[in-house]
Protein backbone atom coordinates (compact mmCIF):
# COMPACT_ATOMS: atom_id res chain seq x y z
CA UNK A 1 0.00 0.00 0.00
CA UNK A 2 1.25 3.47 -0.98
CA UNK A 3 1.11 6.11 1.95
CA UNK A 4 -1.17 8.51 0.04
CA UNK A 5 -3.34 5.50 -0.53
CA UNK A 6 -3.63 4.84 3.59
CA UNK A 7 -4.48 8.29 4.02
CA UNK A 8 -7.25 8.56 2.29
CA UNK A 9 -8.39 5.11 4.26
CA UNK A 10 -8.24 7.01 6.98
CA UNK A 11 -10.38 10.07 5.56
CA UNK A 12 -14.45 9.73 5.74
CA UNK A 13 -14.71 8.13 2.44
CA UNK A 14 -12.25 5.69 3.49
CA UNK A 15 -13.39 4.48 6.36
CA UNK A 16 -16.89 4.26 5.06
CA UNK A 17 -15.83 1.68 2.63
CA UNK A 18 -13.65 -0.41 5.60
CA UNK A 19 -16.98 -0.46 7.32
CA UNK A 20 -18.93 -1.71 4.16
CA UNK A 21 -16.06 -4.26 3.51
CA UNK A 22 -16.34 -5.46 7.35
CA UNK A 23 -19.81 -5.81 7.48
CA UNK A 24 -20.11 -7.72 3.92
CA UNK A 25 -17.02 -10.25 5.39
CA UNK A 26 -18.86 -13.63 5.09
CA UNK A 27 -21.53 -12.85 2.99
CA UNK A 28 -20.09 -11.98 -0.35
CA UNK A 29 -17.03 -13.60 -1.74
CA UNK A 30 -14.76 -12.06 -2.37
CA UNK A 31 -14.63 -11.88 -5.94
CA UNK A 32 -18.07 -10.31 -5.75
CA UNK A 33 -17.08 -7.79 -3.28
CA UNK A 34 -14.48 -6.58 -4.87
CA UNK A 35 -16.58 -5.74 -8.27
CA UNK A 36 -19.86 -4.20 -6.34
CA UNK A 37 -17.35 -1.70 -4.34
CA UNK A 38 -14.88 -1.23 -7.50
CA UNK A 39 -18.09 0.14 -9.09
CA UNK A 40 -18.01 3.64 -6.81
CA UNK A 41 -14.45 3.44 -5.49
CA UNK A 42 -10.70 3.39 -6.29
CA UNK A 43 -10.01 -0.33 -7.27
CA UNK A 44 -6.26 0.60 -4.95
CA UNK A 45 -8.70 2.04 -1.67
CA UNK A 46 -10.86 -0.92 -2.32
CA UNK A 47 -7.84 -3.27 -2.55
CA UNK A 48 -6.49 -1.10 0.38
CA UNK A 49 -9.79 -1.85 3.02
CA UNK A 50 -10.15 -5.67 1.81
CA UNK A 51 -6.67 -6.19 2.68
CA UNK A 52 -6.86 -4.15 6.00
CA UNK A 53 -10.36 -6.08 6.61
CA UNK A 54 -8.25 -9.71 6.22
CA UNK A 55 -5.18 -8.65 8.58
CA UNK A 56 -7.50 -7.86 11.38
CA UNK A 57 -8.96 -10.75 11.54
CA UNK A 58 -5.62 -13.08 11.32
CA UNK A 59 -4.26 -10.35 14.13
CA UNK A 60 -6.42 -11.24 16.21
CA UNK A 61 -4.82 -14.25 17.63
CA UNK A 62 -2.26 -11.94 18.33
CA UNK A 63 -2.98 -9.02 19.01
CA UNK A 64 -6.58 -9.72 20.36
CA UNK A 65 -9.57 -7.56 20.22
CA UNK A 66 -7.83 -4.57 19.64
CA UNK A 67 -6.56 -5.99 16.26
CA UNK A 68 -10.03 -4.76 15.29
CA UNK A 69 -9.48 -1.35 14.81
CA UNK A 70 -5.46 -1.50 14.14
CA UNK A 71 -4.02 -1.19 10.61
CA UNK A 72 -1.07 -3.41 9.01
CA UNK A 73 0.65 -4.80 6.38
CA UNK A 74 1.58 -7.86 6.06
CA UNK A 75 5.29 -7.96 6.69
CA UNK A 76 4.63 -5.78 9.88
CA UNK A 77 2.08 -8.27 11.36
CA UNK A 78 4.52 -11.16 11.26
CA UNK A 79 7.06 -9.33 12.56
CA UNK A 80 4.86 -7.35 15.68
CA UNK A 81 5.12 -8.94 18.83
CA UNK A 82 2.28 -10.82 20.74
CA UNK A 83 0.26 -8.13 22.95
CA UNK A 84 0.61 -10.44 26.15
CA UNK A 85 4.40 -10.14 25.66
CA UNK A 86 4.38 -6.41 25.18
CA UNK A 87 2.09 -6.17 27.69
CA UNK A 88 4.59 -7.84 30.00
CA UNK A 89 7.52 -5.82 29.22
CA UNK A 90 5.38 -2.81 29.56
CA UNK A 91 4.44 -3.56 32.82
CA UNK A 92 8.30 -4.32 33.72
CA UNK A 93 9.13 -1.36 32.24
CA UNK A 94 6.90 0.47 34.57
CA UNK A 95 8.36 -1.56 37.44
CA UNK A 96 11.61 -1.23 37.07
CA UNK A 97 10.64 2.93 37.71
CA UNK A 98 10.75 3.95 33.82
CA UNK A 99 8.47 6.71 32.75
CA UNK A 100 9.29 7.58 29.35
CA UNK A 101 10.31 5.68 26.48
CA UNK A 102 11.42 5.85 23.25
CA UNK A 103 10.39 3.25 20.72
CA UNK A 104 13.46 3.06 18.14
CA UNK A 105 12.28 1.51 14.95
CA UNK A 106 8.76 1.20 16.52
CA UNK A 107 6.95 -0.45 12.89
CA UNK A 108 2.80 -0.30 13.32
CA UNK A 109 2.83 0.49 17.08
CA UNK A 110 2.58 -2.68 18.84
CA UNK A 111 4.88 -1.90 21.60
CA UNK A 112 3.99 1.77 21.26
CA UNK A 113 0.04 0.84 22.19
CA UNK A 114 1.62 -1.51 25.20
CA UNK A 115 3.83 1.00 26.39
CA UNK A 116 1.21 4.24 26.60
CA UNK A 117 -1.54 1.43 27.89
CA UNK A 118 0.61 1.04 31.34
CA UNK A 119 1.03 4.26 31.52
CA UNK A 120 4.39 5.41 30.17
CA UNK A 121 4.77 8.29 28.17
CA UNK A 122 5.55 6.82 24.81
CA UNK A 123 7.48 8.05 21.31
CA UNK A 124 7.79 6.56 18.54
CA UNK A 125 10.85 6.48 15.38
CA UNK A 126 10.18 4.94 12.44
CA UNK A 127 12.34 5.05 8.99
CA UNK A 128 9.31 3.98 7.09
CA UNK A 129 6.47 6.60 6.61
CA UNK A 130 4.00 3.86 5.91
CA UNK A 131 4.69 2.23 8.89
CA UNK A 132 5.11 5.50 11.11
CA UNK A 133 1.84 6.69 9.86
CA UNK A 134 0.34 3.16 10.68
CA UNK A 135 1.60 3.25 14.10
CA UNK A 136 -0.11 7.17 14.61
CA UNK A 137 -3.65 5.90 13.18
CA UNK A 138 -3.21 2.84 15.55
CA UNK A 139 -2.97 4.85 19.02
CA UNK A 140 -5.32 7.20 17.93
CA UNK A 141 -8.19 4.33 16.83
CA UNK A 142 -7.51 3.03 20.28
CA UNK A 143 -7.58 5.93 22.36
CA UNK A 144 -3.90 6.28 23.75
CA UNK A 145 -1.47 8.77 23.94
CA UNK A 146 1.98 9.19 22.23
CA UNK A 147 3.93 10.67 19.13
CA UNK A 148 5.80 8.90 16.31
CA UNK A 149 8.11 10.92 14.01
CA UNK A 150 9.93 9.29 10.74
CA UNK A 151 13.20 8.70 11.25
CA UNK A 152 16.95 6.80 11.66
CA UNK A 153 17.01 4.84 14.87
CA UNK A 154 21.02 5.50 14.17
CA UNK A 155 20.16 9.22 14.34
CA UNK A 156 18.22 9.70 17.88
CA UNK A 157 20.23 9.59 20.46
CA UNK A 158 18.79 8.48 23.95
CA UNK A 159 17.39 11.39 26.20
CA UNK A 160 18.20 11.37 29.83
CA UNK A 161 14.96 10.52 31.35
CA UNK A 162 13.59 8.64 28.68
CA UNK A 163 14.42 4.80 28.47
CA UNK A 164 15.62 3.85 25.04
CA UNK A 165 13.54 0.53 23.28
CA UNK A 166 15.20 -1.23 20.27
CA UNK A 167 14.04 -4.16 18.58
CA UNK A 168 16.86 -4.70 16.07
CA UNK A 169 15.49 -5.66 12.04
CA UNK A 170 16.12 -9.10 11.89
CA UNK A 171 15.95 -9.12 8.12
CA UNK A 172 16.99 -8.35 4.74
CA UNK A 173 15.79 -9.07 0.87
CA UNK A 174 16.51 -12.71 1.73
CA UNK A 175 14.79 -13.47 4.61
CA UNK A 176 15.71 -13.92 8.43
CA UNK A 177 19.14 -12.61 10.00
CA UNK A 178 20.65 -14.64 12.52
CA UNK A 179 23.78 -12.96 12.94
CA UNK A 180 23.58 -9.91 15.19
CA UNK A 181 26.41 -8.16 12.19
CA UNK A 182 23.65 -7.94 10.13
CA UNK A 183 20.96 -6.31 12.46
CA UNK A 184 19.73 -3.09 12.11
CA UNK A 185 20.67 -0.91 14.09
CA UNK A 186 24.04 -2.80 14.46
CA UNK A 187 24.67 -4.26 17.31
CA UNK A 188 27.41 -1.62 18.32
CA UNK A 189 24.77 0.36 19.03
CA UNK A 190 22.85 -1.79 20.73
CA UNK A 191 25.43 -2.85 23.14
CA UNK A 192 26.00 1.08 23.56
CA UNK A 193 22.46 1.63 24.74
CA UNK A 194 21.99 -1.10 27.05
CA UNK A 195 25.00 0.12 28.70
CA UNK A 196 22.32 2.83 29.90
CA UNK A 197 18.85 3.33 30.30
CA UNK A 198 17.72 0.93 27.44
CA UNK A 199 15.80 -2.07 26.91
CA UNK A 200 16.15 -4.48 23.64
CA UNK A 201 14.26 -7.28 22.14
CA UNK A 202 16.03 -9.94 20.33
CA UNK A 203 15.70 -13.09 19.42
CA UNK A 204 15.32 -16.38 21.45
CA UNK A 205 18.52 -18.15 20.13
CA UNK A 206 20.72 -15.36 21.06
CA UNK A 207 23.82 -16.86 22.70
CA UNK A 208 24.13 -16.24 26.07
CA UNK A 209 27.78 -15.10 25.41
CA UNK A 210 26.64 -11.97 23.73
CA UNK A 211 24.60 -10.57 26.58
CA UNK A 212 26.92 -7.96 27.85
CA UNK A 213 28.26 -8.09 31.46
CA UNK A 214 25.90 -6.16 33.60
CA UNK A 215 22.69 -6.87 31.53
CA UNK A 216 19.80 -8.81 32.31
CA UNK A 217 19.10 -11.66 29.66
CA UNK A 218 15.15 -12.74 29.95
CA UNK A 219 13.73 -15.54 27.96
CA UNK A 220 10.32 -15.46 27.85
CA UNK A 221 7.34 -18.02 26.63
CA UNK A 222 3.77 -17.85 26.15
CA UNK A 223 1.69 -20.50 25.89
CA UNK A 224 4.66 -22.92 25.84
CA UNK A 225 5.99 -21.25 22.86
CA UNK A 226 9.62 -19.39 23.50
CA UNK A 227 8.65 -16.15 21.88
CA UNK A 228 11.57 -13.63 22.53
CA UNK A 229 14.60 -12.79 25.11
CA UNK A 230 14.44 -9.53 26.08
CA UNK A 231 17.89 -7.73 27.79
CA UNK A 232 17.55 -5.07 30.11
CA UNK A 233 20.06 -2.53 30.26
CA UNK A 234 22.56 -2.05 33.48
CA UNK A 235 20.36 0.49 34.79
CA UNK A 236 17.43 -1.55 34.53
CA UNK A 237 18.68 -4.95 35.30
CA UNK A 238 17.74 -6.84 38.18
CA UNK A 239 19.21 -10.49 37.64
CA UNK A 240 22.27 -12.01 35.22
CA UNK A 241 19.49 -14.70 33.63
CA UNK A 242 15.17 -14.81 33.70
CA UNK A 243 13.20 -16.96 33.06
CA UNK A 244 9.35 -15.43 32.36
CA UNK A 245 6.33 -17.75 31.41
CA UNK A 246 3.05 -16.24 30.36
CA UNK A 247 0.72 -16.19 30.68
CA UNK A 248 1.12 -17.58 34.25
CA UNK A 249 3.68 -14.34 34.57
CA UNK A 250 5.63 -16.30 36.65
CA UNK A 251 9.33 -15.56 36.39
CA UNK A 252 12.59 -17.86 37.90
CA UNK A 253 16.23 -16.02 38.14
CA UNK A 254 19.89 -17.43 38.55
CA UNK A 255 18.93 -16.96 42.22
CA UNK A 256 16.48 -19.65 42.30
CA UNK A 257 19.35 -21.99 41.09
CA UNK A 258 21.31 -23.83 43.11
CA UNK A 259 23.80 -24.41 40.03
CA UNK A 260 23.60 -28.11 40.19
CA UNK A 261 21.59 -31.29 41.17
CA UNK A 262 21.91 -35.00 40.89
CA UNK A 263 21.77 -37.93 38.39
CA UNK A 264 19.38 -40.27 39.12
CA UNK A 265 16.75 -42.46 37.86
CA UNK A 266 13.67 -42.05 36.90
CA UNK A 267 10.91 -41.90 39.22
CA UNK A 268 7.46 -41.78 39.15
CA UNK A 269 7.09 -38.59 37.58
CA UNK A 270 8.80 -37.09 34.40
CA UNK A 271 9.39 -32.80 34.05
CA UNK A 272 9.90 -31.06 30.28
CA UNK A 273 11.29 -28.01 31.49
CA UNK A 274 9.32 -24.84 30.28
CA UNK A 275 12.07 -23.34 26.81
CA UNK A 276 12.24 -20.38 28.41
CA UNK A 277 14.20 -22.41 31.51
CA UNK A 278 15.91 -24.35 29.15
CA UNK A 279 17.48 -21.21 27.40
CA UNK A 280 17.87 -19.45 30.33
CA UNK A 281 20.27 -22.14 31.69
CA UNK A 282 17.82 -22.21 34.55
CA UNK A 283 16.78 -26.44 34.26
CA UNK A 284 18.85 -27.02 37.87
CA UNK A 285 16.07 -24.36 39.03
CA UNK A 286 13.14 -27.15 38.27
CA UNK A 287 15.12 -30.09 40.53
CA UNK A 288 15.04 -27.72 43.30
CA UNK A 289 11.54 -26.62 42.51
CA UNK A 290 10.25 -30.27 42.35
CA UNK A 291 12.74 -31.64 44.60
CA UNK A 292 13.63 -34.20 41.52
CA UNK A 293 16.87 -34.85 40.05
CA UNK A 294 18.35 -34.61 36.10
CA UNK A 295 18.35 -38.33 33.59
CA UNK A 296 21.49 -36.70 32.18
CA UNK A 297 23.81 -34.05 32.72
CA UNK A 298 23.29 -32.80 29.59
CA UNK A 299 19.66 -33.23 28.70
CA UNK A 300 16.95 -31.18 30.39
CA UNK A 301 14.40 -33.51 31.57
CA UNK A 302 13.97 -33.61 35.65
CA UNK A 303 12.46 -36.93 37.04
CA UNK A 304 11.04 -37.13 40.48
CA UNK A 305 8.86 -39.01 43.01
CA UNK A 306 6.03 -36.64 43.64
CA UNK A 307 4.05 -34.52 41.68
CA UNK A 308 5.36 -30.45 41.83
CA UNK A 309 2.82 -28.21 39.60
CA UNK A 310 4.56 -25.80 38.43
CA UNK A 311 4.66 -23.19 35.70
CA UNK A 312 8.47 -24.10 34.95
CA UNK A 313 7.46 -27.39 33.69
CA UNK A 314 5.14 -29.83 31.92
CA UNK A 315 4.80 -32.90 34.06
CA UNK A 316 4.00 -36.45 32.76
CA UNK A 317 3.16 -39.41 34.63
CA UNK A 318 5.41 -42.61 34.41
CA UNK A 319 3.27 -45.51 33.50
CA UNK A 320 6.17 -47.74 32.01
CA UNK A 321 9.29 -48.31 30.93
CA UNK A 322 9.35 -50.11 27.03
CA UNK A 323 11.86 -51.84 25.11
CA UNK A 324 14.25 -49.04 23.24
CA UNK A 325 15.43 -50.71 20.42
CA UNK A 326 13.14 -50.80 17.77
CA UNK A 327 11.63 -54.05 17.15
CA UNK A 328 11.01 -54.99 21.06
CA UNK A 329 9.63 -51.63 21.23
CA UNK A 330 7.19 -52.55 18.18
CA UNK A 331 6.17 -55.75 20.10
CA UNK A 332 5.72 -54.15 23.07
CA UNK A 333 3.63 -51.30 22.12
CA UNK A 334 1.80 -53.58 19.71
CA UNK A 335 0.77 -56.06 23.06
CA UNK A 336 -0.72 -52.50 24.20
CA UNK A 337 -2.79 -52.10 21.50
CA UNK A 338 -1.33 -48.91 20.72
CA UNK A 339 -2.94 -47.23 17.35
CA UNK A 340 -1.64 -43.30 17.60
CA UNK A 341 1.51 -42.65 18.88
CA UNK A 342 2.85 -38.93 20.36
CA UNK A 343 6.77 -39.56 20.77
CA UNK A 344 8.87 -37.09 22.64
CA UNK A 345 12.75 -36.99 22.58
CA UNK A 346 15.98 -35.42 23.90
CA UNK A 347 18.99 -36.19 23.46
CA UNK A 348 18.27 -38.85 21.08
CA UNK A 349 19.30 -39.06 17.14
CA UNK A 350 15.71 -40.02 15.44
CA UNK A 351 13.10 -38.47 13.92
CA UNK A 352 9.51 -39.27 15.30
CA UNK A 353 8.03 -38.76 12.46
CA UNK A 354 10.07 -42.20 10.32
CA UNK A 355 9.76 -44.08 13.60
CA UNK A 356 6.19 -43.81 13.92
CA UNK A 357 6.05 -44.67 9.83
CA UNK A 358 8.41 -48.04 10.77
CA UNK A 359 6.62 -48.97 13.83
CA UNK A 360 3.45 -49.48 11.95
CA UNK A 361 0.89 -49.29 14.61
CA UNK A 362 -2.41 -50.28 14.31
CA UNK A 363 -4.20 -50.42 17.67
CA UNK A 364 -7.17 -48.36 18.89
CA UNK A 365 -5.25 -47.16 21.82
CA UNK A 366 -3.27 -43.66 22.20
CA UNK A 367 -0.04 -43.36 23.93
CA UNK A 368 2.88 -41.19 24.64
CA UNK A 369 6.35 -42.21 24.66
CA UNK A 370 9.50 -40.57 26.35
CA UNK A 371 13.04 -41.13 23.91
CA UNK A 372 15.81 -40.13 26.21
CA UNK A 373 18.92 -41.25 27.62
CA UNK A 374 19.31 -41.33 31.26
CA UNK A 375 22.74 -40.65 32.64
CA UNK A 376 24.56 -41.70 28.79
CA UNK A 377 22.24 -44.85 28.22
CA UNK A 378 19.67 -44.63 25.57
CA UNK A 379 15.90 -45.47 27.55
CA UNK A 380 11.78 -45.26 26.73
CA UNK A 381 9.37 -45.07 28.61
CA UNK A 382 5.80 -44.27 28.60
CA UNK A 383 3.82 -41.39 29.97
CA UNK A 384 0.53 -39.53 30.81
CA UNK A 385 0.45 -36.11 30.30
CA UNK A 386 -0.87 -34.43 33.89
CA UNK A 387 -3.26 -31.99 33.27
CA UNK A 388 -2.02 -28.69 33.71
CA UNK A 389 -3.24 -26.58 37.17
């Protein structure tokens, strides 16, 4: 979409025909849609509100019910965060005693909206006028304050008082940038900024050996999914490592970690640590937690002999132990009628997917299996998944 073009979507006329689009989702197709309201409009507004008509409704699941009234395109949807996790670092913000913040490369808003909802007195840069002008309409159609100017993140330097947000682009012409030398803004000047009053989002992988001494690394999931790690800046931080689960909001540091636990065997329960305690380093944190002990040194499942609920970790319920090498494992899950098959594994070269094809089940029963190996040797087992609290 050209920026003249979302202007006039957001004059009268425009915003007449979103509404007529909206209410006509469903029963017209869209084939028919688009010739009835190409008949009075632009075909490039009309191509303009169908489009804007579509992304709200796959932005919901994001973005929730505010996604209603927001504006996108395409490439900025995919790449906005989930509301619960701006929400989150919004609230932390606030916190951690920030009241201003500046939004460095700030896209549609997403943040923006999260920061001025909790309070803080939000600003906005963004090099792309589309996007900047996106990221205006979208506080406005909601109702919150803050400003967003076009511009360099390289050229705005922080402002005492005002904490300094960066989420670095993560790509280019050819898709997704994993190395932090091709970020933008470089990470020179990230590093620089969290040396201060800064926060930055980046992405889950990020080696821990790149967080810069005196910054606080936080992983963070939502609804079991490892989403982002997010560092806070020296005068922000709080902890070395974090680990945050949503939407439980329940949040495990180094100094919940004891630094090591036992080998053992496996008892009568099994933990899958949470991804955001796996990254974190903080799997030690879950033995203490559930008073259980690691299979292996070097794979993070916990076992224990009581049930812990916790947020940290999924727990599953050990109803056996099965034959690991193939064909006794066949047998044996054939003798328990076993039809459907989930198979979970760590720390084990095989993909689920080809054993499941060469195990050739037929039964009418469901089960889940655990591939692991506990302390070096290669075991399965099978498990019940305990309902979450």
């Amino acid at each position: 979409m050209e920026l003249e073009t979302f202007e006039r979507l957001l004059a009268p006329i425009g915003q007449a025909l979103l509404a007529d689009v909206a209410a006509s989702a469903g029963n017209e197709s869209d084939l028919a849609l688009g010739t009835r309201l190409r008949r009075t409009h632009d075909p490039a507004l009309v191509a303009a509100a169908v489009t804007q008509v579509h992304l709200r409704g796959k932005a919901r699941t994001k973005l929730g019910a505010a996604a209603a009234l927001m504006y996108f395109t395409h490439d900025a949807l995919e790449q906005a965060t989930r509301a619960s996790v701006s929400d989150h670092r919004a609230h932390q913000l606030l916190a951690r005693g920030a009241a201003a913040v500046t939004d460095l490369g700030c896209g549609i808003g997403g943040d923006l909206i999260a920061f001025s909802r909790a309070g803080v007195d939000t600003y906005g840069v963004e090099l792309d006028p589309l996007r900047a002008a996106m990221a205006m309409a979208n506080l406005r159609a909601l109702g919150l304050a803050g400003s967003v100017e076009v511009g360099r993140a390289e050229d705005t330097a922080p402002v005492p008082g005002r904490t300094t947000f960066v989420d670095p682009a993560r790509r280019d012409g050819r898709g997704r940038v994993f190395q932090v030398g091709g970020w933008r803004p470089d990470w020179g000047m990230v590093t620089a900024l969290l040396d201060g009053d800064a926060v930055a989002k980046t992405m889950p992988g990020i080696a821990h050996a790149l967080v810069p001494p005196g910054v606080e690394a936080e992983w963070v999931s939502d609804g079991g999914d490892l989403v982002e790690a997010c560092l806070w800046g020296r005068l922000l931080a709080s902890a070395r490592r974090r680990a945050t689960v949503l939407p439980a909001g329940a949040t495990l540091t180094e100094a919940d970690d004891p630094g090591d636990a036992a080998v053992g065997s496996v008892g009568a329960y099994l933990y899958e640590p949470d991804d955001a305690v796996i990254r974190a380093g903080l799997v030690t944190a879950v033995c203490a937690l559930t008073g259980g002990r690691l299979l292996d040194r070097h794979i993070a499942y916990v076992s224990a002999d009581v049930l812990v609920r916790t947020p940290f970790a999924r727990a599953f319920a050990v109803v056996d132990e099965v034959p690991y090498r193939e064909k006794a494992l066949r047998g044996a899950l054939r003798a328990r009628d076993v039809g459907t098959l989930t198979i979970k594994k760590r720390g084990i070269q095989v993909s689920p997917e080809q054993l499941r094809g060469r195990l050739a089940l037929r039964g009418s029963r469901p089960a889940t299996q655990v591939l692991t190996r506990v302390d070096g040797a290669g075991r399965a087992f099978l498990v019940e998944p305990v309902p979450r609290p």
